[in-house]
N, C-alpha and C. Protein backbone atom coordinates (compact mmCIF):
# COMPACT_ATOMS: atom_id res chain seq x y z
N UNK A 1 3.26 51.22 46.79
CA UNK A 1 4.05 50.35 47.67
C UNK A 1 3.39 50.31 49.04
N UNK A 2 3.16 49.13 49.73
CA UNK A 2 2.81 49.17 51.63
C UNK A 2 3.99 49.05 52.23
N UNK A 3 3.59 50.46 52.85
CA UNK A 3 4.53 50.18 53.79
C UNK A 3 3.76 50.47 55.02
N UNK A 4 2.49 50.16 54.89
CA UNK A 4 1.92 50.67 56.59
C UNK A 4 1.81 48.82 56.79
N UNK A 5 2.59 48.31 57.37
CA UNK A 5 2.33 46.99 57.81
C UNK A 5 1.14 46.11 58.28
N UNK A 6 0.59 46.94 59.40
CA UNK A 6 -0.51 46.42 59.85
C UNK A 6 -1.77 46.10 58.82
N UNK A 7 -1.52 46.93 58.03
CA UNK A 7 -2.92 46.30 56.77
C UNK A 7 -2.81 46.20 55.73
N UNK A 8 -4.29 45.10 55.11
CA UNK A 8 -3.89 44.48 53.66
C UNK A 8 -3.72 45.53 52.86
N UNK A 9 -3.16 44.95 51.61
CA UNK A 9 -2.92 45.97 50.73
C UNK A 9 -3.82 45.14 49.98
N UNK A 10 -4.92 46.11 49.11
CA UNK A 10 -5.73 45.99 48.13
C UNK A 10 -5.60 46.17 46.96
N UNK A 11 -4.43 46.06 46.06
CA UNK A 11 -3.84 45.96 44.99
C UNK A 11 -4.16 44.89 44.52
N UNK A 12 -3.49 43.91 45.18
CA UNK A 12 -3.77 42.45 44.74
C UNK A 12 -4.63 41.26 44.56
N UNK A 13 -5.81 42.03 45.08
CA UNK A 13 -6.78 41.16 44.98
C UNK A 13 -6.99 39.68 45.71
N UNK A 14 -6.07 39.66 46.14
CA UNK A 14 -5.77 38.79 47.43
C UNK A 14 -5.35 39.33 49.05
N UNK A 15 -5.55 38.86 49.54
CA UNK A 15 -5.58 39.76 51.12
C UNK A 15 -3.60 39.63 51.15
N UNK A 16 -3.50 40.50 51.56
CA UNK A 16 -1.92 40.73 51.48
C UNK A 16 -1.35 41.40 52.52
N UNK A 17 -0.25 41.34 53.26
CA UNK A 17 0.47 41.86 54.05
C UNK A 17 1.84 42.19 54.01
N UNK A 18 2.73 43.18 54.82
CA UNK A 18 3.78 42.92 54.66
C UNK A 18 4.34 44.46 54.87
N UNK A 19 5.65 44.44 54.76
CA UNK A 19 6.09 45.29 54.92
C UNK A 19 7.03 45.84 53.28
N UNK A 20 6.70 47.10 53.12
CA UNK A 20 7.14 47.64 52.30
C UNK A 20 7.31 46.92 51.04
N UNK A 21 5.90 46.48 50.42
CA UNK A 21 5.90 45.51 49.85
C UNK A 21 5.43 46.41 48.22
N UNK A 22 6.42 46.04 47.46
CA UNK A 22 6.12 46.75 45.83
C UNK A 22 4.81 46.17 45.33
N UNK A 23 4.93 46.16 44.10
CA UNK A 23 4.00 45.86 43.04
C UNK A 23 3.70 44.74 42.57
N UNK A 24 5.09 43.76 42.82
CA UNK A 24 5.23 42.46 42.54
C UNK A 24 5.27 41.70 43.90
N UNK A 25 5.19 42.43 44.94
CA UNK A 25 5.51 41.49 45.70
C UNK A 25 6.50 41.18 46.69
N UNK A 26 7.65 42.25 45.84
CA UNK A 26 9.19 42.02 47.02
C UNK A 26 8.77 43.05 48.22
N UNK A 27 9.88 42.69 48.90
CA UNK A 27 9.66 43.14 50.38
C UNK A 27 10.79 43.67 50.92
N UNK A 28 10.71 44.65 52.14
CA UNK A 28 11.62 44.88 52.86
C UNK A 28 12.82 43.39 52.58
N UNK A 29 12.31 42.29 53.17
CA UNK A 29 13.18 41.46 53.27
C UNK A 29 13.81 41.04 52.43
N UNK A 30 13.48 40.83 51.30
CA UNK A 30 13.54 40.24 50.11
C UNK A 30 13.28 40.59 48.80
N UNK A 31 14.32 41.13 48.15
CA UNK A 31 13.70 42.48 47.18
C UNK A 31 14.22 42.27 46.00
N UNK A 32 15.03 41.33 45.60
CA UNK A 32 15.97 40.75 44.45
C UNK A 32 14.30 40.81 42.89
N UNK A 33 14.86 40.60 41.62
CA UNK A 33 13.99 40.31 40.77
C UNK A 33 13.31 39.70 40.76
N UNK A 34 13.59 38.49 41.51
CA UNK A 34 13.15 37.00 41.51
C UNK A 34 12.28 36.99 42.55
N UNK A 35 12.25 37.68 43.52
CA UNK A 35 11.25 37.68 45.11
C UNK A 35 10.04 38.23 44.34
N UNK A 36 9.19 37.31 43.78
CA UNK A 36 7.83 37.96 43.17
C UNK A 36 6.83 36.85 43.59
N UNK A 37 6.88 36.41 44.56
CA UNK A 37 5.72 35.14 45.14
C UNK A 37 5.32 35.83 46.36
N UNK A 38 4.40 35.31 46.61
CA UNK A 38 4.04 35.51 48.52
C UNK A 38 3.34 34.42 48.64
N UNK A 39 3.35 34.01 49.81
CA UNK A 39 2.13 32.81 50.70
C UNK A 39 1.60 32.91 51.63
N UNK A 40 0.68 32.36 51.18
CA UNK A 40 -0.34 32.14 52.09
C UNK A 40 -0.18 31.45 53.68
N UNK A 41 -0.49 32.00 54.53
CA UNK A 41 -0.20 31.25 55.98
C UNK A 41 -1.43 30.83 56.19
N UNK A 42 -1.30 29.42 56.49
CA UNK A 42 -2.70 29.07 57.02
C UNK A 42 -3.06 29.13 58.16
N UNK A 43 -2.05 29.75 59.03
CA UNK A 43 -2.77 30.19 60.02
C UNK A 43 -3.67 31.60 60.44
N UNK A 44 -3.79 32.16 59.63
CA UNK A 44 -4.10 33.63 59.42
C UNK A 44 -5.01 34.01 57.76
N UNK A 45 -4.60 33.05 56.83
CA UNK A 45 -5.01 33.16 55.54
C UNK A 45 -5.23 34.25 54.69
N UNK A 46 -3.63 34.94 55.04
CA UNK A 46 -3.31 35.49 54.97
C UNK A 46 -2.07 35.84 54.33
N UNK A 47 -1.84 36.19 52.58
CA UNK A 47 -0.75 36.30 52.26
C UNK A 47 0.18 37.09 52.71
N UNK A 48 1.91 36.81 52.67
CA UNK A 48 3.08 37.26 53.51
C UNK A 48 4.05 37.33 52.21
N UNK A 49 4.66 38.14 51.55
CA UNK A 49 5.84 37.84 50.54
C UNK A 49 7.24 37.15 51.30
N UNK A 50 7.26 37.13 52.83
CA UNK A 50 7.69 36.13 53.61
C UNK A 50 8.03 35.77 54.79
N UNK A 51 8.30 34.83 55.70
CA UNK A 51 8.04 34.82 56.94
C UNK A 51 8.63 35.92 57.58
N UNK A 52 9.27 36.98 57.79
CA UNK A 52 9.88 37.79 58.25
C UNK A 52 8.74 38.72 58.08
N UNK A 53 7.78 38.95 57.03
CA UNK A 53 7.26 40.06 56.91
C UNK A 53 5.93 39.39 57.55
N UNK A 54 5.65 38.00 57.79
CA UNK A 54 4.74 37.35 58.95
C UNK A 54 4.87 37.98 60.28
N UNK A 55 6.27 37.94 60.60
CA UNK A 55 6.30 37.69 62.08
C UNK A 55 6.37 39.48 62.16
N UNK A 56 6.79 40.20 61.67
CA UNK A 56 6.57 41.42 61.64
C UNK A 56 5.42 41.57 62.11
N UNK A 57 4.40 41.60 61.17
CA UNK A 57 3.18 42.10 61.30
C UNK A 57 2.17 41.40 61.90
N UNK A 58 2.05 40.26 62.40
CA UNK A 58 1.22 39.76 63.09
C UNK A 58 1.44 39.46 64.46
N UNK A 59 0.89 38.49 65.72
CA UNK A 59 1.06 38.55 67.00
C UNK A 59 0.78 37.19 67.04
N UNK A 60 0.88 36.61 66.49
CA UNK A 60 1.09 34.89 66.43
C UNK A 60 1.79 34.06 65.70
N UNK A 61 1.71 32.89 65.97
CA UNK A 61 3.06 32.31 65.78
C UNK A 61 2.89 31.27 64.34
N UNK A 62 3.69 31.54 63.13
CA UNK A 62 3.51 31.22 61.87
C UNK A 62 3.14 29.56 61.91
N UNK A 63 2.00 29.33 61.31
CA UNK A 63 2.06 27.47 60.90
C UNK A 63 2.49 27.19 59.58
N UNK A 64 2.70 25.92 59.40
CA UNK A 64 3.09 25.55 58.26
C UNK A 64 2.12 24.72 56.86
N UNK A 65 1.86 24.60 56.05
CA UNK A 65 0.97 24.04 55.65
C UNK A 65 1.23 22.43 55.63
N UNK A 66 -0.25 21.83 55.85
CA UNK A 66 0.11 20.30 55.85
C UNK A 66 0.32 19.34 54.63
N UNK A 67 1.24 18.26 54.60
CA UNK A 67 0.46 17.93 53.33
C UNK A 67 -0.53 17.63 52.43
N UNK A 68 -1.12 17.04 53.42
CA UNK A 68 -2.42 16.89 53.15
C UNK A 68 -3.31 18.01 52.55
N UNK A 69 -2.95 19.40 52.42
CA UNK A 69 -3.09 20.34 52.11
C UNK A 69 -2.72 20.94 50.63
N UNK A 70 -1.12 20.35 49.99
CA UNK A 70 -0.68 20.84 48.98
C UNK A 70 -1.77 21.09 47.80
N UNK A 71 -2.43 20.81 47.63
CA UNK A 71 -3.59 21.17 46.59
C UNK A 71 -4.30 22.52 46.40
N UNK A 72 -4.00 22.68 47.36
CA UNK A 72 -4.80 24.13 47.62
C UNK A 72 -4.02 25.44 47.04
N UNK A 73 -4.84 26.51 46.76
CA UNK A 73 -3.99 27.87 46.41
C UNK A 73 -3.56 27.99 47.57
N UNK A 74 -1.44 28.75 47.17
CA UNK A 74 -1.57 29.18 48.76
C UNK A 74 -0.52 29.73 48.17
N UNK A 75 0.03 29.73 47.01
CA UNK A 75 1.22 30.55 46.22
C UNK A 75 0.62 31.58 45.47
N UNK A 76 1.33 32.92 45.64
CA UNK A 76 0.77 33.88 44.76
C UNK A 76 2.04 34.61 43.67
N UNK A 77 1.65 34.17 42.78
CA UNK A 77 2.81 35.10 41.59
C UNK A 77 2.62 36.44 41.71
N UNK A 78 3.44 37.40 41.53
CA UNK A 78 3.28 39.08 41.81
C UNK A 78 3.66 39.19 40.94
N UNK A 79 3.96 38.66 39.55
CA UNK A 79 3.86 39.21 37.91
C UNK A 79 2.83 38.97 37.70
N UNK A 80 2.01 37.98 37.44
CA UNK A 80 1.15 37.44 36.77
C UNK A 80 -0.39 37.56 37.78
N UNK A 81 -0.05 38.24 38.90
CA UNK A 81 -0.94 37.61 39.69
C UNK A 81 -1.93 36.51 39.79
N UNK A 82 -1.32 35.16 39.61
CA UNK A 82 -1.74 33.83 39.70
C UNK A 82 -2.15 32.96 40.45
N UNK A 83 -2.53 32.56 41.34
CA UNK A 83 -2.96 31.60 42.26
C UNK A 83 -2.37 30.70 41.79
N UNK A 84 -1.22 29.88 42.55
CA UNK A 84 -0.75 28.41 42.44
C UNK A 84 -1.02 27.60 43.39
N UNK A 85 -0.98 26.66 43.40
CA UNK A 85 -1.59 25.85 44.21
C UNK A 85 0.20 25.49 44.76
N UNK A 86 0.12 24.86 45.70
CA UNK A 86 1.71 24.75 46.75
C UNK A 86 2.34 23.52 46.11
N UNK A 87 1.43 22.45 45.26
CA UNK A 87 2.35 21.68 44.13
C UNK A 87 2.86 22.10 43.50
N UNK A 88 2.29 22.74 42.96
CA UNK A 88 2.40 23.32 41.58
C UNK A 88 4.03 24.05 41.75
N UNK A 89 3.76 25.42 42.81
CA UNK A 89 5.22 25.67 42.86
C UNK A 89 5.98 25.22 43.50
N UNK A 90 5.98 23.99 43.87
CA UNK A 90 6.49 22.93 44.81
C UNK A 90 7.64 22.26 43.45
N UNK A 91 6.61 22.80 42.31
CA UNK A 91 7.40 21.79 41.23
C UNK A 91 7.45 22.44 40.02
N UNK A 92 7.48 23.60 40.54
CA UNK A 92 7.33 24.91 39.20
C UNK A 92 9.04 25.39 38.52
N UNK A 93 9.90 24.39 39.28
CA UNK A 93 11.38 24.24 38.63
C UNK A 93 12.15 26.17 38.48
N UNK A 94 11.13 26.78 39.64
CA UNK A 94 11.28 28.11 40.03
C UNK A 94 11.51 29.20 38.66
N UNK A 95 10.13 28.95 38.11
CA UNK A 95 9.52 29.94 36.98
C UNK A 95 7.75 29.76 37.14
N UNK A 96 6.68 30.90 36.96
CA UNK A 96 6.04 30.68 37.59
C UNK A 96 5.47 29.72 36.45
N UNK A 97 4.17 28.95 36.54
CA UNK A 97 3.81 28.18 34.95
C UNK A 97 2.90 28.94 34.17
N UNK A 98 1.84 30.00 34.94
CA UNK A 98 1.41 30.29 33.87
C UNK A 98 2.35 31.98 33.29
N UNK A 99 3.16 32.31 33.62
CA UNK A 99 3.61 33.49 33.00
C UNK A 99 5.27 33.28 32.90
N UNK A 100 5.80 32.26 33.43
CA UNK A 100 7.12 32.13 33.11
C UNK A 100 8.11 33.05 34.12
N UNK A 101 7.63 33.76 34.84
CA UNK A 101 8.46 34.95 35.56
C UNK A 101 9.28 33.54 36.58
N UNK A 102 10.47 34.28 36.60
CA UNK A 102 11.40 33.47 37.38
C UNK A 102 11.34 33.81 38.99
N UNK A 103 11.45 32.78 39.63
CA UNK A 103 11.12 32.90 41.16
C UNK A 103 12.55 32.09 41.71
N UNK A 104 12.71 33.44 43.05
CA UNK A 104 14.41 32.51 43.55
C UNK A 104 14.58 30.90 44.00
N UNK A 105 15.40 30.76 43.09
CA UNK A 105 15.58 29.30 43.55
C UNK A 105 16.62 29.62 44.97
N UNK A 106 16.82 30.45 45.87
CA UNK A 106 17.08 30.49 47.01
C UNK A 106 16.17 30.24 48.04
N UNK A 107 14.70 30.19 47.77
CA UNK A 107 13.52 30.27 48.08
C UNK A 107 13.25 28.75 48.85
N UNK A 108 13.93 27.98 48.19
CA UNK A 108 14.10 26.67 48.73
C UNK A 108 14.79 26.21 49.76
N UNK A 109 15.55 27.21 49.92
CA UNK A 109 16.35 26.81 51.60
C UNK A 109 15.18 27.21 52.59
N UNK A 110 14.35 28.33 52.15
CA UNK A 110 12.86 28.34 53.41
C UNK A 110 12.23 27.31 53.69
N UNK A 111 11.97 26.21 52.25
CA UNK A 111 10.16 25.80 52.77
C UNK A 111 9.78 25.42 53.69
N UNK A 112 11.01 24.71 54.40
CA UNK A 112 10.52 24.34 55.72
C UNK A 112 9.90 25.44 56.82
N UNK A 113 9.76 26.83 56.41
CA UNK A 113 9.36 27.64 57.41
C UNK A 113 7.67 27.98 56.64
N UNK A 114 6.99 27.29 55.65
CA UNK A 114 6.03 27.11 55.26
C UNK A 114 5.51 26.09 55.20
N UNK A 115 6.11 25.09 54.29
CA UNK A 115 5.31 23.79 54.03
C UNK A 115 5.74 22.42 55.13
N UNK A 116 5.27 21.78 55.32
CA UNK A 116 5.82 20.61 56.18
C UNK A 116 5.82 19.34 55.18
N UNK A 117 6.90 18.20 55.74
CA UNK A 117 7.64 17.34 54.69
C UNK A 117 6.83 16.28 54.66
């Protein structure tokens, strides 16, 4: 588990941050079954399991991704460890696609603190 905030955790094979962050992914903040994603901030490029565990650990101020952008990996599954691209779970009907693990459909009252409309 990380719980030293300030640095990546090398588990995942993706650069990762966060606070007290398991195996899958949940976090201090967010720790339910379903909290098994993190994203990518493009301002830092730098995965977060979520903005709280952003603003925690970093000293700048979170951006959002553009649209012009959605194509890109920037979703990470913490079952499957998957790279999704921000369509993909934009429209992944909150299960991931390639492993099926269910992701909170509460998750959707955020995006606006990630993606822009």
């Amino acid at each position: 588990m990380t719980d030293t905030a300030a640095e990546t955790d090398t588990q995942f094979g993706v650069p990762l941050r966060g606070v007290e962050v398991d195996a899958q992914t949940r976090c201090l903040h967010y720790g339910t079954d379903r909290d098994v994603i993190a994203i990518q901030f493009p301002c830092c490029e730098v995965y977060y399991p979520c903005f709280a565990c952003h603003a925690a650990v970093t000293e700048h101020t979170a951006r959002q991704w553009p649209t012009d952008r959605f194509d890109e990996s920037a979703v990470f599954c913490g079952v499957c460890r998957t790279p999704l691209s921000i369509t993909a779970y934009l429209e992944s009907d909150n299960a991931c696609p390639a492993c099926d693990a269910a992701f909170n459909p509460g998750c959707q009252d955020h995006h606006d603190r990630y993606f822009a409309r």
